[in-house]
Structure formats: C-alpha cells, structure tokens
Protein backbone atom coordinates (compact mmCIF):
# COMPACT_ATOMS: atom_id res chain seq x y z
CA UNK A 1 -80.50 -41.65 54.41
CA UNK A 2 -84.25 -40.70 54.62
CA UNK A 3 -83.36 -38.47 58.41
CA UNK A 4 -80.62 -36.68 55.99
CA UNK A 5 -83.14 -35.61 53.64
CA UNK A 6 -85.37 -34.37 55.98
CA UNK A 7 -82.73 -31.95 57.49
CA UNK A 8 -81.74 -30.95 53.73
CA UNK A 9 -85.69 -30.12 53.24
CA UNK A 10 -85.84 -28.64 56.74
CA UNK A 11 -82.64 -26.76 56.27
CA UNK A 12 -84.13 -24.98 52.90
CA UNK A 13 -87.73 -23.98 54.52
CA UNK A 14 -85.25 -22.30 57.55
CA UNK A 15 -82.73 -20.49 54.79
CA UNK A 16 -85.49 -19.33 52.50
CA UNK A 17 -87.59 -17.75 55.54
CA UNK A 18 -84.71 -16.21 57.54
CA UNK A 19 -83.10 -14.51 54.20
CA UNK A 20 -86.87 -13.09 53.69
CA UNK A 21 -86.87 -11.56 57.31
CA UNK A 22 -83.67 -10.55 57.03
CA UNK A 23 -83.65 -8.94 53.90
CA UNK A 24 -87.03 -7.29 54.82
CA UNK A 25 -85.79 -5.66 57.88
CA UNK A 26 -82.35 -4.47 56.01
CA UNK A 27 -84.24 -2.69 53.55
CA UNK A 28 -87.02 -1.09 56.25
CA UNK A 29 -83.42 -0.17 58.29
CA UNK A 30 -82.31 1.63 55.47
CA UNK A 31 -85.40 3.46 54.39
CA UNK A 32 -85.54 4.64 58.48
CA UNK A 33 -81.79 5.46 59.19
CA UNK A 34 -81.58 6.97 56.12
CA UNK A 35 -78.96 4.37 54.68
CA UNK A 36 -78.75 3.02 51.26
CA UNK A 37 -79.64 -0.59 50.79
CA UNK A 38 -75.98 -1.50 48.91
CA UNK A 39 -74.43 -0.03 52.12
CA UNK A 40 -76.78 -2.29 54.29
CA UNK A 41 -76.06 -5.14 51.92
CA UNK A 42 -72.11 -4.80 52.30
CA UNK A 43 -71.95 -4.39 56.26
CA UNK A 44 -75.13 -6.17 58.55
CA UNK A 45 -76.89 -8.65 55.72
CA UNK A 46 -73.11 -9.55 54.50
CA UNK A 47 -72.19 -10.00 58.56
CA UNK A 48 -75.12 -12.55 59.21
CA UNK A 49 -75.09 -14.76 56.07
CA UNK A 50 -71.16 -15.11 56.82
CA UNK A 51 -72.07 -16.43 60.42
CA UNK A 52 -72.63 -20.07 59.23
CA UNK A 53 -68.96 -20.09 57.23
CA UNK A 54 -67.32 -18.76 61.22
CA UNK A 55 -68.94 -21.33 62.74
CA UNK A 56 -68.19 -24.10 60.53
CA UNK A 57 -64.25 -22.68 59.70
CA UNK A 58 -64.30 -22.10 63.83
CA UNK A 59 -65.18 -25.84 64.81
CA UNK A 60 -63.08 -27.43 61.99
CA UNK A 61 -59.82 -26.09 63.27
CA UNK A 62 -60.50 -26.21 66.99
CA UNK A 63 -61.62 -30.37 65.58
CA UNK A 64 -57.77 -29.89 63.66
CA UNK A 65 -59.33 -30.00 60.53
CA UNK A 66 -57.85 -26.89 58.96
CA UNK A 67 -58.06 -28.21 54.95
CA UNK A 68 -62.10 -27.99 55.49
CA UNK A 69 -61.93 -24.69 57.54
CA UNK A 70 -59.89 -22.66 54.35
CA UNK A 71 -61.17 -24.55 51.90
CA UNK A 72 -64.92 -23.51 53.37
CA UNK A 73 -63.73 -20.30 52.89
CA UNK A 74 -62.52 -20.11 49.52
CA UNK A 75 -65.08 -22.38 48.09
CA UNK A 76 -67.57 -20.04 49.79
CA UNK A 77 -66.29 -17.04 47.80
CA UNK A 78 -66.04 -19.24 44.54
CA UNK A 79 -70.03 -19.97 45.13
CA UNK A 80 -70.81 -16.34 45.98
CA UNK A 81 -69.76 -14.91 42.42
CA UNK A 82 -70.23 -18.43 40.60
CA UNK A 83 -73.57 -19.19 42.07
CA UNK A 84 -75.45 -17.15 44.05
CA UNK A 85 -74.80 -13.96 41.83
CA UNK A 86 -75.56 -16.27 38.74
CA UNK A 87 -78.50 -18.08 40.11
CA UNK A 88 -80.15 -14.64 41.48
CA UNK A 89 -79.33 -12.76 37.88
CA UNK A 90 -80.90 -15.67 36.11
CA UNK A 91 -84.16 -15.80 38.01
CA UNK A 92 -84.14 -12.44 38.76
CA UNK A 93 -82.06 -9.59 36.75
CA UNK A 94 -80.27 -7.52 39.06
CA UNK A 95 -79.02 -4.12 38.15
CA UNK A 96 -75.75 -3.31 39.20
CA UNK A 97 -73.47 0.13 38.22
CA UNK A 98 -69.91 0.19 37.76
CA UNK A 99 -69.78 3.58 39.43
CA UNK A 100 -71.34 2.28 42.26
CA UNK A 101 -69.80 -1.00 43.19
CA UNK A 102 -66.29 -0.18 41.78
CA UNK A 103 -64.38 0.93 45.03
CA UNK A 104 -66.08 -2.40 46.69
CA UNK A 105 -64.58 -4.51 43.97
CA UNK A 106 -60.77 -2.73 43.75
CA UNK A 107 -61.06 -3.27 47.84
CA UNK A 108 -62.28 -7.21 47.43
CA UNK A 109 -59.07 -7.64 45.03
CA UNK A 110 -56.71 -6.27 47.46
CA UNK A 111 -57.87 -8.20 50.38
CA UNK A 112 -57.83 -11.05 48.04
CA UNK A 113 -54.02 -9.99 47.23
CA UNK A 114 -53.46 -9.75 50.93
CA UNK A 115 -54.45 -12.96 51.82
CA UNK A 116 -52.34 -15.15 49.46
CA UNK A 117 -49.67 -13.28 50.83
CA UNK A 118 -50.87 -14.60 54.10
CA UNK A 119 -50.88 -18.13 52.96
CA UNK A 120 -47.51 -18.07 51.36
CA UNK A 121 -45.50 -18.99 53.58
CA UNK A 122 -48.21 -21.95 54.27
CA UNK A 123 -49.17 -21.21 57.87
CA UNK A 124 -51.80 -18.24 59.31
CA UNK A 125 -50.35 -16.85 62.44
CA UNK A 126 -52.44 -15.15 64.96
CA UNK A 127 -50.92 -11.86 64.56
CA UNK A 128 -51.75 -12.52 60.46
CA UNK A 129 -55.49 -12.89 61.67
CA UNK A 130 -55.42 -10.13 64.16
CA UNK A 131 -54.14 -7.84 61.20
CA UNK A 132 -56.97 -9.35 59.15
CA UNK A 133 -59.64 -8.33 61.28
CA UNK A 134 -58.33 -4.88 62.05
CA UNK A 135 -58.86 -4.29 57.78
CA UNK A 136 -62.42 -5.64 58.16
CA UNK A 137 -62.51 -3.00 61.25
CA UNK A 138 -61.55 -0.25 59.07
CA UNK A 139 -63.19 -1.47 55.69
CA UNK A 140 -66.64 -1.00 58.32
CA UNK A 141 -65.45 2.52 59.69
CA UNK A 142 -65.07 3.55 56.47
CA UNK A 143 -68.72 2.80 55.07
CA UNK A 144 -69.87 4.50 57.94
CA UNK A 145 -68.04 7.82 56.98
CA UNK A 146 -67.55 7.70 53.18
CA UNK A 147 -70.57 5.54 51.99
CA UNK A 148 -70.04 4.38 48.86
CA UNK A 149 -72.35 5.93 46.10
CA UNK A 150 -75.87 4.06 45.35
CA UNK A 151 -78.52 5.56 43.04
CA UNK A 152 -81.03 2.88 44.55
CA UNK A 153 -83.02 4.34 47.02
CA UNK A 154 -83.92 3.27 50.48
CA UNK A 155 -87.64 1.97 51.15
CA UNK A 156 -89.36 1.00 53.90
CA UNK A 157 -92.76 -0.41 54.95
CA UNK A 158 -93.05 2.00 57.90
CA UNK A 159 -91.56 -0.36 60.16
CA UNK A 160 -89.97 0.77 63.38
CA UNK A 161 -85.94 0.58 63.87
CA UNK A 162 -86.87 -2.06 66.96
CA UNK A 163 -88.72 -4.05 64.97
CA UNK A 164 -86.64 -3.94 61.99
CA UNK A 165 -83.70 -5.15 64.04
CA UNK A 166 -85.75 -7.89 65.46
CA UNK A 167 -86.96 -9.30 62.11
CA UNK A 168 -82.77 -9.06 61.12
CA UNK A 169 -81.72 -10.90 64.44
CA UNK A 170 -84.39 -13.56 63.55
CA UNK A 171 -83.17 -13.54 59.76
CA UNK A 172 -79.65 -14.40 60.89
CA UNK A 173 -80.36 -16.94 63.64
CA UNK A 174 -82.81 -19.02 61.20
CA UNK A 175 -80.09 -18.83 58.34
CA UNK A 176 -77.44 -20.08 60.68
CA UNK A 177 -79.61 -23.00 62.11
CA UNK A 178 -81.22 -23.99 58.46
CA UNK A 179 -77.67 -23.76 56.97
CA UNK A 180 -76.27 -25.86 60.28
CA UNK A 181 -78.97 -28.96 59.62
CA UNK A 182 -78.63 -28.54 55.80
CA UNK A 183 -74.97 -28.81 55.99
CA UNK A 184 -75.58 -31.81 58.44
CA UNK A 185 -77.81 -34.01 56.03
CA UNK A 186 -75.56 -32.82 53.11
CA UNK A 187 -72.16 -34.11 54.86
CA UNK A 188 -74.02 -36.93 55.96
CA UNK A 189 -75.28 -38.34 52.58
CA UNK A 190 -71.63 -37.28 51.41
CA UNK A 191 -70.29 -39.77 53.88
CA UNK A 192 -72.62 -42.61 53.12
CA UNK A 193 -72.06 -42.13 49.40
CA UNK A 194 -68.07 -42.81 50.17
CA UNK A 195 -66.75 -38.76 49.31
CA UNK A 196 -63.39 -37.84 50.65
CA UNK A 197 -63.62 -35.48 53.42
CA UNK A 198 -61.28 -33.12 51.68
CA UNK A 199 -64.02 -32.80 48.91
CA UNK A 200 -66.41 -32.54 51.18
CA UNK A 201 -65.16 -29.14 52.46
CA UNK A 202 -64.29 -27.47 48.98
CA UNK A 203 -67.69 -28.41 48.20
CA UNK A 204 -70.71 -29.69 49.65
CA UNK A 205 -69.58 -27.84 53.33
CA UNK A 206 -68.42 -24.70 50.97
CA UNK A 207 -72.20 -24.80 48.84
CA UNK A 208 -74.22 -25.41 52.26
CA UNK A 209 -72.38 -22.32 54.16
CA UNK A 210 -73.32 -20.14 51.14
CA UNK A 211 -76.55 -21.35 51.19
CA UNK A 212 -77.65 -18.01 53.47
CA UNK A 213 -75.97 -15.49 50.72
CA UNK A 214 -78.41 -17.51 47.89
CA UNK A 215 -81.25 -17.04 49.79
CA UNK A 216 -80.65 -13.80 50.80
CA UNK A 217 -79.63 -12.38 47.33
CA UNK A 218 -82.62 -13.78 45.23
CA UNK A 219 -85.36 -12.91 48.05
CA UNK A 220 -83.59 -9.64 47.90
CA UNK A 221 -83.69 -9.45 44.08
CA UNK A 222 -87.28 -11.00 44.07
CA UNK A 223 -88.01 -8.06 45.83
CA UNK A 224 -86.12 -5.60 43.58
CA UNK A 225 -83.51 -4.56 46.41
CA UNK A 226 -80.46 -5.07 43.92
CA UNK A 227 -78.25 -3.30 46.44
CA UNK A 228 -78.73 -5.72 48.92
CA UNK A 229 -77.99 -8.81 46.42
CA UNK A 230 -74.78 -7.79 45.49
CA UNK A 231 -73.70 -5.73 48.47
CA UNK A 232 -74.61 -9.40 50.57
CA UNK A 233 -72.07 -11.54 47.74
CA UNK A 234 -69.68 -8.90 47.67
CA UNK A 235 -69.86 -7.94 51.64
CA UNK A 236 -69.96 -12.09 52.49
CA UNK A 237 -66.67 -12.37 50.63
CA UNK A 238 -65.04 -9.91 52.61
CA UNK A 239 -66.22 -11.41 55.85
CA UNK A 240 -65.36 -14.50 54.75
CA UNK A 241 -61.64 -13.84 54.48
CA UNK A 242 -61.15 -10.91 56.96
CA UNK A 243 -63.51 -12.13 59.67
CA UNK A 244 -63.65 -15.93 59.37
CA UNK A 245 -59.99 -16.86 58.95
CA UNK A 246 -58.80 -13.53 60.75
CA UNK A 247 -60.72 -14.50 64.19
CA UNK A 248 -60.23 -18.00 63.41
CA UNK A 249 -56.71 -17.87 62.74
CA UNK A 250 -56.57 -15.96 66.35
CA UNK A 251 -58.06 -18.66 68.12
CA UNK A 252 -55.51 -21.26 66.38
CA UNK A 253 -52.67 -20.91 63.70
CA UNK A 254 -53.88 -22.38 59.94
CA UNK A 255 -51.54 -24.64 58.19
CA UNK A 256 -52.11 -24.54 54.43
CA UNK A 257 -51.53 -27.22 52.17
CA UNK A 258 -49.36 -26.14 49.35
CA UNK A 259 -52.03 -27.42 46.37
CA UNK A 260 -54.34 -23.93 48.28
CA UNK A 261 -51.87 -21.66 46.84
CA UNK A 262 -51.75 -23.06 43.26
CA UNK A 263 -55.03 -24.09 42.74
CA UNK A 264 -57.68 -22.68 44.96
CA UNK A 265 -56.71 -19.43 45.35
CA UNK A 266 -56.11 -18.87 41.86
CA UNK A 267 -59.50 -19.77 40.95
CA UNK A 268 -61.36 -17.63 43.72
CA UNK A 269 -58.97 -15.04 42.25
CA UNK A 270 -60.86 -15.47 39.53
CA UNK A 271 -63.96 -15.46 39.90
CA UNK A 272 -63.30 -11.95 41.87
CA UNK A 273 -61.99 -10.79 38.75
CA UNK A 274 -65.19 -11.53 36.25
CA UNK A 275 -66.55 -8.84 38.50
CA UNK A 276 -65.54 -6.64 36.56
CA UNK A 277 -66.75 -7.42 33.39
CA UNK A 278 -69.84 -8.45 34.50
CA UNK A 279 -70.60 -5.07 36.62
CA UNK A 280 -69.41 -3.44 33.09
CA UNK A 281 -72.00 -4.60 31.08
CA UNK A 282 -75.28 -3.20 30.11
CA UNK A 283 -77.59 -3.61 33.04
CA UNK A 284 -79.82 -5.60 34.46
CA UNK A 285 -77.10 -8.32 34.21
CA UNK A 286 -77.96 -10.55 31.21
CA UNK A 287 -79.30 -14.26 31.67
CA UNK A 288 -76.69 -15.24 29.06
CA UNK A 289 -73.79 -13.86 31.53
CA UNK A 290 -75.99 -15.24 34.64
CA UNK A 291 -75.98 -18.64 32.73
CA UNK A 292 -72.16 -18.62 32.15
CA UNK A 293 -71.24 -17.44 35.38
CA UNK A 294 -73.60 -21.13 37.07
CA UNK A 295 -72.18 -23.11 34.48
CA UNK A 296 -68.60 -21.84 35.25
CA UNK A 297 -69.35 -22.88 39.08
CA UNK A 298 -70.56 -26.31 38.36
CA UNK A 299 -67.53 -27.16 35.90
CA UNK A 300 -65.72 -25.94 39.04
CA UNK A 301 -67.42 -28.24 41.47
CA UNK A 302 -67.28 -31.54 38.84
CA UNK A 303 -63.92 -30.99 37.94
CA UNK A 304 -63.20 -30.91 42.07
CA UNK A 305 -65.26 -34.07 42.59
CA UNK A 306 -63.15 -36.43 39.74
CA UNK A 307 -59.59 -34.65 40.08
C-alpha cells in the first residue's frame, strides 16, 4: 500500500509540472503565431491532456475490457465539466463569454448526439470510429479557417516557436507518464480495498485520466489564460469521444452494455448541457456555481460507488 502512495504522490508532482510547461508554451505559441489562446486550448492543449484517456481506452479493449475503455471515456467528460471546470472556477474564477464559446458548445452537443446514436445499437463498428475521427478531422480544419471568436488576447514571454513546442512536447509526455503511475497506485489501492473493476473504470481510472485537464486548466487559470481552461475541458471532451473511441473503435469493435445507454450517457449529457447556463451567467464564473458544479460530481461518483 505504501509503493501505491508513492506513485499517487509521484504521479501529482509529474501532472502539476507538465500542465505548467504545457500551458506555458500554448500561450507563448499563441502570442507568436498569432493565435488566440481559446483556439490553442480547443485543438493542441485539448490533444495532449486526452493522450492518457487513448492510452488507457486503447489497452483496455485490446486487454477485452471494453466496460472500462467507454466508461473511461464518459466518466472523463463527466469530470471535465463536474470537476475540473468546478475545481479551477473555485480556486481560480475564470471568465468565459457566451459569444465566444457558443459554437464550441452547440458542436460538443451534437457530437454528444452522434455518439449515442453510435452506441444504440450496443456495438461500435470500425467504420462508426472511422466516421468519428473524420468529424474530429474536420472539427480541426475548421478552427484553422474560421477561428472561433476570443476577446482574450494572445501573450507571450518572447519565447521562440522551437522552444515553445519543446516545453508543449515535454508538457504532454510528463502528463501522460504522471497520469500513467497515478492511475497505477490509484487502481492498485482500489484493488486492495476490494472495488469492483467496473467501478473502477467509471471512476477512479475515469478521475486519474482527467487528472492532465485539472492540472492544465487551473495552472492555466492561475495564470489568467481563461481561454486555455475552458478551451482544454471543452477541446478534451471532444477528443475524448471523436479521437479515443473513434481510433479505438478502429483498432477493435466496442460492445456496450445496455445500462451505458440509460444511465451514463444520460448523465454526461448532462453535464454538457449545464454549459450553458453556466457560460450564461455573469462572469468570472461564480464560486457558488463552481461549488455546485464539484458537489454535483462527487454525488455522481458516491452514488456510482454504493449503486
């Protein structure tokens, strides 16, 4: 028990430093290309913190473990809005406009539509995935040509692009190792403690691949880059179901339980819609709605743990 402590302290130090390089050289990318830090947020941050949910979703099918590998995914979402924006917006108000994140959240919905069609007939195909990925193809062609607005603008510490990539690269490789051993000591503690591994993959596995998008999103709101905090939940979410079970899915069909469809789905269906309110509200987003949207993740997770 004391070895899977260590790798959940060692797991934190690597997820708390790689989000800070990473979110560093996102923001010095935008102020040098000229790009706005939501659009940064959405695309390359939201690419890297999803790594650790493709690898985890990637080896738990190949393993035939296909309940963790979806459930990783939709628990990951659920802990994106639930948690990480609620954690970041109670430590740290972040400022988000309607105007500005609105097409991102109308697209979320739809791919969020698209996907329980995918699962309703409770198996993934490969072509299902392929067509998956080809929207998270076009949802990145499109940022490049039609940016979505952002009144935030880009800074930069003078950086170079090089370097600025590097300190990125690093980001992402540190996020995916500290989430990998945080994830192991988690599971591992899980198992001694007697959890069903079906639990374990809604939750602890789901909370310890997100881990990345909470680091990211409160160093990036620690360091007032609001359009990299919710671009990186809002991006992540997208990558989580049009990259991780669209190239997964590829690799190997899903099978999905029938419970997925009327009970996990319809809560990360959800917790996509409270976007809305919560983008509509007067800004910085209030520690009261911050506070509801934790406590709303939580009653999630217990209620999982003793149903």
């Amino acid at each position: 028990m004391l070895i899977s402590f260590l790798w959940l302290i060692i797991g934190g130090l690597l997820l708390y430093l790689g989000a800070e390089w990473m979110v560093r050289g996102g923001s010095n990318l935008a102020g040098r290309m000229g790009v706005s830090p939501l659009v940064i947020g959405l695309t390359v941050v939201a690419f890297g913190t999803s790594l650790p949910e493709l690898m985890v979703s990637l080896v738990a099918v190949i393993g035939g473990r296909e309940s963790i590998a979806i459930g990783n995914v939709i628990g990951s979402n659920i802990a994106n809005v639930g948690l990480v924006l609620g954690v970041s917006s109670l430590i740290f108000p972040i400022s988000v406009a309607y105007l500005t994140i609105a097409r991102e959240i109308k697209i979320y919905l739809a791919v969020m539509a698209v996907f329980v069609l995918v699962c309703a007939d409770l198996i993934i195909t490969r072509w299902e995935g392929a067509l998956l990925f080809l929207f998270l193809i076009s949802y990145t062609v499109m940022h490049i040509k039609h940016p979505p607005l952002d009144y935030e603008k880009p800074r930069s510490d003078h950086s170079t692009v090089p370097r600025s990539l590097l300190l990125v690269i690093l980001g992402i490789a540190l996020l995916t190792y500290g989430a990998d051993l945080f994830v192991k000591g988690a599971v591992e503690l899980a198992t001694l403690l007697g959890i069903p591994e079906v639990v374990i993959g809604m939750t602890i596995v789901a909370l310890g691949t997100s881990l990345p998008e909470l680091a990211t999103s409160v160093v990036a709101a620690f360091r007032r880059e609001s359009g990299i905090s919710i671009g990186n939940i809002i991006g992540s979410n997208l990558f989580n179901i049009l990259s991780v079970i669209g190239l997964v899915s590829m690799v190997r069909p899903m099978h999905v339980e029938g419970h997925v469809l009327s009970l996990e789905l319809p809560l990360m269906i959800a917790f996509g819609i409270v976007l809305f309110p919560i983008t509509r509200m007067r800004q910085p987003i209030p520690r009261t709605s911050a506070l509801i949207l934790l406590l709303g993740y939580l009653g999630v997770m217990v209620w999982m743990f003793y149903s």
